[in-house]
Protein backbone atom coordinates (compact mmCIF):
# COMPACT_ATOMS: atom_id res chain seq x y z
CA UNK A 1 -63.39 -37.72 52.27
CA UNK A 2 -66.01 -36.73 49.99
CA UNK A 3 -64.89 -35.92 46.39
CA UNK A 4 -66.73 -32.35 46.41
CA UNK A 5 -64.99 -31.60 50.10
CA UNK A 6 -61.95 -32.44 48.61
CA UNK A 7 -62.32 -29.79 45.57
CA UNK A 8 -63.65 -27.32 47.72
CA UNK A 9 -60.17 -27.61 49.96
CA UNK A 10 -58.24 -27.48 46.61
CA UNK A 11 -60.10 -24.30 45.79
CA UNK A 12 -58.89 -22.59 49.06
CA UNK A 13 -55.58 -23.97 48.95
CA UNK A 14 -55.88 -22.27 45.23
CA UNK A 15 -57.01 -18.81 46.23
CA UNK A 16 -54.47 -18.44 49.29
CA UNK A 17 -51.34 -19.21 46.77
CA UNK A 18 -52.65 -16.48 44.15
CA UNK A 19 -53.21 -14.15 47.00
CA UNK A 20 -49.40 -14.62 48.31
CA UNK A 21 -48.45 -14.47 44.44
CA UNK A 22 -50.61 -11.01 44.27
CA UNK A 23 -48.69 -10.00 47.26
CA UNK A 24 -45.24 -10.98 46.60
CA UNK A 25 -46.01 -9.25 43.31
CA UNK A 26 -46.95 -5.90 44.40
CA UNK A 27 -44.17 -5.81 46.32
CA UNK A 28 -41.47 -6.59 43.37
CA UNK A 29 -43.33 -3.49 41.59
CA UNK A 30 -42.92 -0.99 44.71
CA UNK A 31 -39.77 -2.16 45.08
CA UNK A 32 -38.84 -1.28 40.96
CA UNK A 33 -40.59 1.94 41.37
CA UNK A 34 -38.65 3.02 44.47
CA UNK A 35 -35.12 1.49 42.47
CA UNK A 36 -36.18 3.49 39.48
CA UNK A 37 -36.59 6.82 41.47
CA UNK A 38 -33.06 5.82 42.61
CA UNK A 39 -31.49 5.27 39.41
CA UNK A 40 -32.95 8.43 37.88
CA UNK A 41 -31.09 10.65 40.83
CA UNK A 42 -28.54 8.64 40.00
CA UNK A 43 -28.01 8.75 36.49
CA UNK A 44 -24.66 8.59 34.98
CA UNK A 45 -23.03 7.48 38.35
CA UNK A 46 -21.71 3.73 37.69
CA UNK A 47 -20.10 3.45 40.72
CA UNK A 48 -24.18 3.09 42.36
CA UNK A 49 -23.98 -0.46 40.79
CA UNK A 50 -22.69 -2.37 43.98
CA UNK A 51 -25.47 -0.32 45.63
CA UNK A 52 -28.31 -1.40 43.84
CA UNK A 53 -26.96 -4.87 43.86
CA UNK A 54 -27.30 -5.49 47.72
CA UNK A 55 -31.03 -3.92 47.49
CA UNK A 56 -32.08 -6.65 44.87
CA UNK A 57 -30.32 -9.11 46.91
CA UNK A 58 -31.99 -8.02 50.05
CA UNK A 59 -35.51 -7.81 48.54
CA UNK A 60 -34.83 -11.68 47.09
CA UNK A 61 -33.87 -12.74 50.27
CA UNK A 62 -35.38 -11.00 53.12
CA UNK A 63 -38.70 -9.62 51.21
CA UNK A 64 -39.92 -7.99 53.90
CA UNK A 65 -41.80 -4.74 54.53
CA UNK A 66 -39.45 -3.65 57.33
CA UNK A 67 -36.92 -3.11 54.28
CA UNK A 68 -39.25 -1.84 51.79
CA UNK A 69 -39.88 1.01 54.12
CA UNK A 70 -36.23 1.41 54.97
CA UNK A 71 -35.85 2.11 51.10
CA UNK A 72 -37.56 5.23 51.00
């Protein structure tokens, strides 16, 4: 292939894997905002811990909207 072919397809492959970064990023912060909303209701109540626990763990391993939503 042609050198300036080849950057231009390293360029794209560049822009798609900050775009998922951007992405998986916004949806770490709505997550934390929607935790911290939790967490300030909760405040004082250590039992919660176990709680919050199986949301991070969800949101690491699932990361999907359908759950994000659920959260609210």
């Amino acid at each position: 292939m042609n050198f300036k072919v080849l950057k231009v397809l390293e360029i794209a492959k560049d822009i798609k894997r900050d775009k998922l970064k951007r992405v998986a990023l916004a949806k770490e912060v709505i997550v934390k905002r929607r935790v911290n909303k939790i967490l300030d209701i909760l405040r004082g109540q250590w039992h919660i811990i176990d709680f919050l626990n199986f949301i991070i763990k969800e949101m690491l391993v699932n990361n999907s909207q359908e759950f994000i939503n659920k959260l609210v």
